[in-house]
N, C-alpha and C. Protein backbone atom coordinates (compact mmCIF):
# COMPACT_ATOMS: atom_id res chain seq x y z
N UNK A 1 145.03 95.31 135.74
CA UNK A 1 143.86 94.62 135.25
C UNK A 1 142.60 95.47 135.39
N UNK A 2 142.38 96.05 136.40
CA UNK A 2 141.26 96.96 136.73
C UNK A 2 141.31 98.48 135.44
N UNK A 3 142.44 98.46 134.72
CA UNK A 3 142.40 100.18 133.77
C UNK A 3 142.04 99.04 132.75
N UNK A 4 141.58 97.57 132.25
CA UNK A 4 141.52 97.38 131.42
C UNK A 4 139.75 96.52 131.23
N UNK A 5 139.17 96.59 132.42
CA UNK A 5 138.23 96.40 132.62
C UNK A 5 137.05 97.33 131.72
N UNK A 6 136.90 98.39 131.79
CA UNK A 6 135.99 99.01 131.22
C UNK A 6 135.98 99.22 129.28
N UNK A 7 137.65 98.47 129.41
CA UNK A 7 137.58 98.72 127.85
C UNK A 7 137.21 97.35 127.34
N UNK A 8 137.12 96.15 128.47
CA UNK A 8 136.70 94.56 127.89
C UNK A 8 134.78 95.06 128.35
N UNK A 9 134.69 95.89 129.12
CA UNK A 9 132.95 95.42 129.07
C UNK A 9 132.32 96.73 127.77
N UNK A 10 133.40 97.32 127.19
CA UNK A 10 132.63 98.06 126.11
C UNK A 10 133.07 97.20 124.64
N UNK A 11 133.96 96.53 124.61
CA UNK A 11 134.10 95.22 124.00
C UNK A 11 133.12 94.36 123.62
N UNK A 12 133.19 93.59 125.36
CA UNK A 12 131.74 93.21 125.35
C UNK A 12 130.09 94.11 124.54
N UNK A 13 130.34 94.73 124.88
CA UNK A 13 128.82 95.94 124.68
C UNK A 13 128.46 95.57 123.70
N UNK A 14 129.61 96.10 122.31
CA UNK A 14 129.82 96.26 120.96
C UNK A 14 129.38 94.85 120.44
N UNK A 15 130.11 93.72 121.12
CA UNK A 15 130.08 92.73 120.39
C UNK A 15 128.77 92.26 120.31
N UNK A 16 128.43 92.29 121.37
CA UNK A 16 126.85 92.07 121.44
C UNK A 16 125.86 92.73 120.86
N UNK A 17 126.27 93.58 120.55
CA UNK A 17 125.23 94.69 119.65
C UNK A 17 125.35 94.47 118.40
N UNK A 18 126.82 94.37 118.05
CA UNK A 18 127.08 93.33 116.69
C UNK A 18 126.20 92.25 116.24
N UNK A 19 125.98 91.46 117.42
CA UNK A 19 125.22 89.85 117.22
C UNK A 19 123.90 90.03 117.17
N UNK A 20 123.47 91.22 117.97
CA UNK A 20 122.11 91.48 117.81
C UNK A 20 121.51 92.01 116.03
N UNK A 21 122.41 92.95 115.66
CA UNK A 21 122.06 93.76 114.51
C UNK A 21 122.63 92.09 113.18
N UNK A 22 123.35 91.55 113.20
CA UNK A 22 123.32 90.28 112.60
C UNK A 22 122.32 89.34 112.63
N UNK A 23 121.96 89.04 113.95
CA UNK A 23 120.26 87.88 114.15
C UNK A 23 119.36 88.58 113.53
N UNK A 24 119.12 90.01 113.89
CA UNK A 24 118.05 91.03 113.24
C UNK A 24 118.31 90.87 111.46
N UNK A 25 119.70 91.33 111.11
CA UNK A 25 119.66 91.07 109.67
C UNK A 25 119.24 89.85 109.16
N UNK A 26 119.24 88.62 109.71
CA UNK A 26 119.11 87.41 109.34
C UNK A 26 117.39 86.98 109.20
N UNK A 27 116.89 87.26 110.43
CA UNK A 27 115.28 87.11 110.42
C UNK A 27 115.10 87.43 109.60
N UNK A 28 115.27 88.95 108.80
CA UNK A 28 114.66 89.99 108.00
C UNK A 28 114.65 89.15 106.75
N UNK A 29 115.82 88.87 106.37
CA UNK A 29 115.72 88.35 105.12
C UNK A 29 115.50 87.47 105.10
N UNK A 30 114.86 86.39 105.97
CA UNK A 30 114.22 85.35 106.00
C UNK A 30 112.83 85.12 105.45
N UNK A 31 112.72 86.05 106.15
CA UNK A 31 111.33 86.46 106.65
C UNK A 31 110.56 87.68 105.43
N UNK A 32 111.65 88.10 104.28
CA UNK A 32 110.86 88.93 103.24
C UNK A 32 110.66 90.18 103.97
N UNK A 33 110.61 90.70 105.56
CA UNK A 33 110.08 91.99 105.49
C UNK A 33 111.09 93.39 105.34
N UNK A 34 111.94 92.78 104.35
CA UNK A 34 112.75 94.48 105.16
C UNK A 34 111.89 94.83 103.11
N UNK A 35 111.58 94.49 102.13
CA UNK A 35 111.20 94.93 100.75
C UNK A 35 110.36 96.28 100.80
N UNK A 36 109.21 96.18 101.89
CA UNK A 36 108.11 96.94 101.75
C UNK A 36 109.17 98.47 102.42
N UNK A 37 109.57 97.99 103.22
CA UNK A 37 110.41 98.83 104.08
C UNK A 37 111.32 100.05 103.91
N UNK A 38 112.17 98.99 102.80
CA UNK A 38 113.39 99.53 101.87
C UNK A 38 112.71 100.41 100.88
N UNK A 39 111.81 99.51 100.21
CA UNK A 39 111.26 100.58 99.00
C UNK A 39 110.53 101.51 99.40
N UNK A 40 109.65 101.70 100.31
CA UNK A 40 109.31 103.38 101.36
C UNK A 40 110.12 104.21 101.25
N UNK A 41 111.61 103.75 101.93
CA UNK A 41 112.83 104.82 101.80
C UNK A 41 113.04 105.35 101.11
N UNK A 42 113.33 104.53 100.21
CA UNK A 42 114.23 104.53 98.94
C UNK A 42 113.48 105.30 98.04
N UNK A 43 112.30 105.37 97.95
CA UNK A 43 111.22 106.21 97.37
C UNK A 43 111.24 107.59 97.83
N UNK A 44 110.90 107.75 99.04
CA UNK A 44 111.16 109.13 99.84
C UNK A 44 112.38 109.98 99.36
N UNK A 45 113.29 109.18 99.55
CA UNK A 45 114.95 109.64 98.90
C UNK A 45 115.00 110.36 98.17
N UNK A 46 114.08 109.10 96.81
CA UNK A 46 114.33 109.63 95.71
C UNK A 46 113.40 110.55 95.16
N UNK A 47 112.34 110.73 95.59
CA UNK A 47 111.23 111.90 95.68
C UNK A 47 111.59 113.14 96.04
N UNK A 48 112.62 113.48 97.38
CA UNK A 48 113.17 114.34 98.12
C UNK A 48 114.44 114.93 96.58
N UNK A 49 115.22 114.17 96.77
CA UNK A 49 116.78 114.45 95.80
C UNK A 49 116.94 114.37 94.45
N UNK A 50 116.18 113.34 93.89
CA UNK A 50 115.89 113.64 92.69
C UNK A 50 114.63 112.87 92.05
N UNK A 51 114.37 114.69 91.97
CA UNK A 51 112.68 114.50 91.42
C UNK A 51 112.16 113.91 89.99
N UNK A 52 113.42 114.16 88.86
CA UNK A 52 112.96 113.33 87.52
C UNK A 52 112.90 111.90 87.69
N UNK A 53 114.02 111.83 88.44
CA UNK A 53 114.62 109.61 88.34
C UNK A 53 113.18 109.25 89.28
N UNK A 54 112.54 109.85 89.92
CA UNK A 54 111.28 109.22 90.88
C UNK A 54 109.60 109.47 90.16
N UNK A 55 109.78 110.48 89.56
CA UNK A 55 108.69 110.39 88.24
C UNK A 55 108.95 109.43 87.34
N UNK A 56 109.97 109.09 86.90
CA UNK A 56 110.51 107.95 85.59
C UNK A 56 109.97 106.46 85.97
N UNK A 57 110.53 106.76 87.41
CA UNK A 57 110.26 105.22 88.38
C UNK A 57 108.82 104.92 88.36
N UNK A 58 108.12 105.97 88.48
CA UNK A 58 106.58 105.85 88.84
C UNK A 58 106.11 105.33 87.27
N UNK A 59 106.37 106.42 86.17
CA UNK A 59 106.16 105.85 84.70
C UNK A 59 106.27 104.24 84.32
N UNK A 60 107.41 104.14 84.86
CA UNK A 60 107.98 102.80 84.19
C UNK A 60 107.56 101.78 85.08
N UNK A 61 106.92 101.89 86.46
CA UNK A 61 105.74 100.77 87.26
C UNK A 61 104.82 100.48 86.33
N UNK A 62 104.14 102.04 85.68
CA UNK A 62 103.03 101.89 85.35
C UNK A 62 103.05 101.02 83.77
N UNK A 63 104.15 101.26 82.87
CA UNK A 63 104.04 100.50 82.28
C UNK A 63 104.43 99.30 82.44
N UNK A 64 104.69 98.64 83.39
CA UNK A 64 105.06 97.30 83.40
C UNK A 64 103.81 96.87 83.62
N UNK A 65 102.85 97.53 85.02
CA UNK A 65 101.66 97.26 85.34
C UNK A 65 100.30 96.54 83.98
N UNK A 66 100.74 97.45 83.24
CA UNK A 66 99.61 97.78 81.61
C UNK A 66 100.15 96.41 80.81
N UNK A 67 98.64 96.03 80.62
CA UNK A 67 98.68 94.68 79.97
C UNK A 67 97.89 94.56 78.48
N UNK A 68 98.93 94.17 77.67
CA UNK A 68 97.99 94.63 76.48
C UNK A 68 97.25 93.59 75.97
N UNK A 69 95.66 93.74 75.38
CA UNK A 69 95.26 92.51 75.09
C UNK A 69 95.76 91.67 74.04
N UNK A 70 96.18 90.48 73.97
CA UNK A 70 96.48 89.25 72.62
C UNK A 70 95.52 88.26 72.42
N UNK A 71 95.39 88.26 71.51
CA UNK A 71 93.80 86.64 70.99
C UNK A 71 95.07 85.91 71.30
N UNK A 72 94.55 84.84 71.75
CA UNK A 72 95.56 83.88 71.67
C UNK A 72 95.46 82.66 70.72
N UNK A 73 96.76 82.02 70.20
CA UNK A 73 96.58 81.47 69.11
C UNK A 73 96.21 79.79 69.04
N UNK A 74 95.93 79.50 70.45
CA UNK A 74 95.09 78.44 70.38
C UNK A 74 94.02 78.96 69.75
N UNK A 75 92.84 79.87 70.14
CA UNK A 75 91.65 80.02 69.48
C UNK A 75 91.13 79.96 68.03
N UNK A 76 92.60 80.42 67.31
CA UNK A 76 93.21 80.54 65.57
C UNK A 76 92.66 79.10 65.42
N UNK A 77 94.12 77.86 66.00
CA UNK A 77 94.02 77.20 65.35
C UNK A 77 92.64 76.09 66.07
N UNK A 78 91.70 76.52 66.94
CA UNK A 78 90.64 75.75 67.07
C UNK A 78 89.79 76.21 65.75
N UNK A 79 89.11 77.38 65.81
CA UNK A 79 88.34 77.91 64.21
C UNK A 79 89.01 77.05 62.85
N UNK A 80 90.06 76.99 62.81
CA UNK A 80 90.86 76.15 61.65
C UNK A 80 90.13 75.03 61.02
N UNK A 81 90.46 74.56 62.39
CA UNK A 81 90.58 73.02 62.66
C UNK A 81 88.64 72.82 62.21
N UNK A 82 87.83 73.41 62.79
CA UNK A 82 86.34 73.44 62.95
C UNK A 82 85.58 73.51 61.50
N UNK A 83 86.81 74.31 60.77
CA UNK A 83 86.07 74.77 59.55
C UNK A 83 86.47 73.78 57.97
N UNK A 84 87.79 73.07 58.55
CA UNK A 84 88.29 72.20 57.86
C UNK A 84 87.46 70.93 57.51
């Protein structure tokens, strides 16, 4: 029983470190903060390894960002309506 002791308290160790890195995963995504986090990395990565796909990325923020102006077509049919 005693040669099998040190392999139940690294058992133990593991498992617990298991439960810890699980509660931790769980808050996180509760809680929204791992986004800001992930995308830091994941940016760095891809800045570091490949430099076109992280320029493209930056492009294609920016056009999502860009808002183009539209009259909108309530205003159409108020003038319509006014002049009728």
């Amino acid at each position: 029983m005693h040669a099998l002791l040190p392999y139940l308290a690294l058992l133990g160790f593991l498992a617990a470190v298991l439960g810890f890195f699980t509660w931790l995963a769980r808050r996180i995504r509760r809680r929204g903060t791992a986004g800001g986090g992930m995308s830091g990395a994941l940016a760095a990565y891809e800045e570091a390894f490949r430099a076109t796909s992280h320029a493209s990325h930056h492009e294609i923020r920016a056009q999502g960002e860009r808002k183009a102006p539209t009259d909108s077509p309530d205003g159409l049919r108020r003038r319509r309506r006014g002049k009728g």
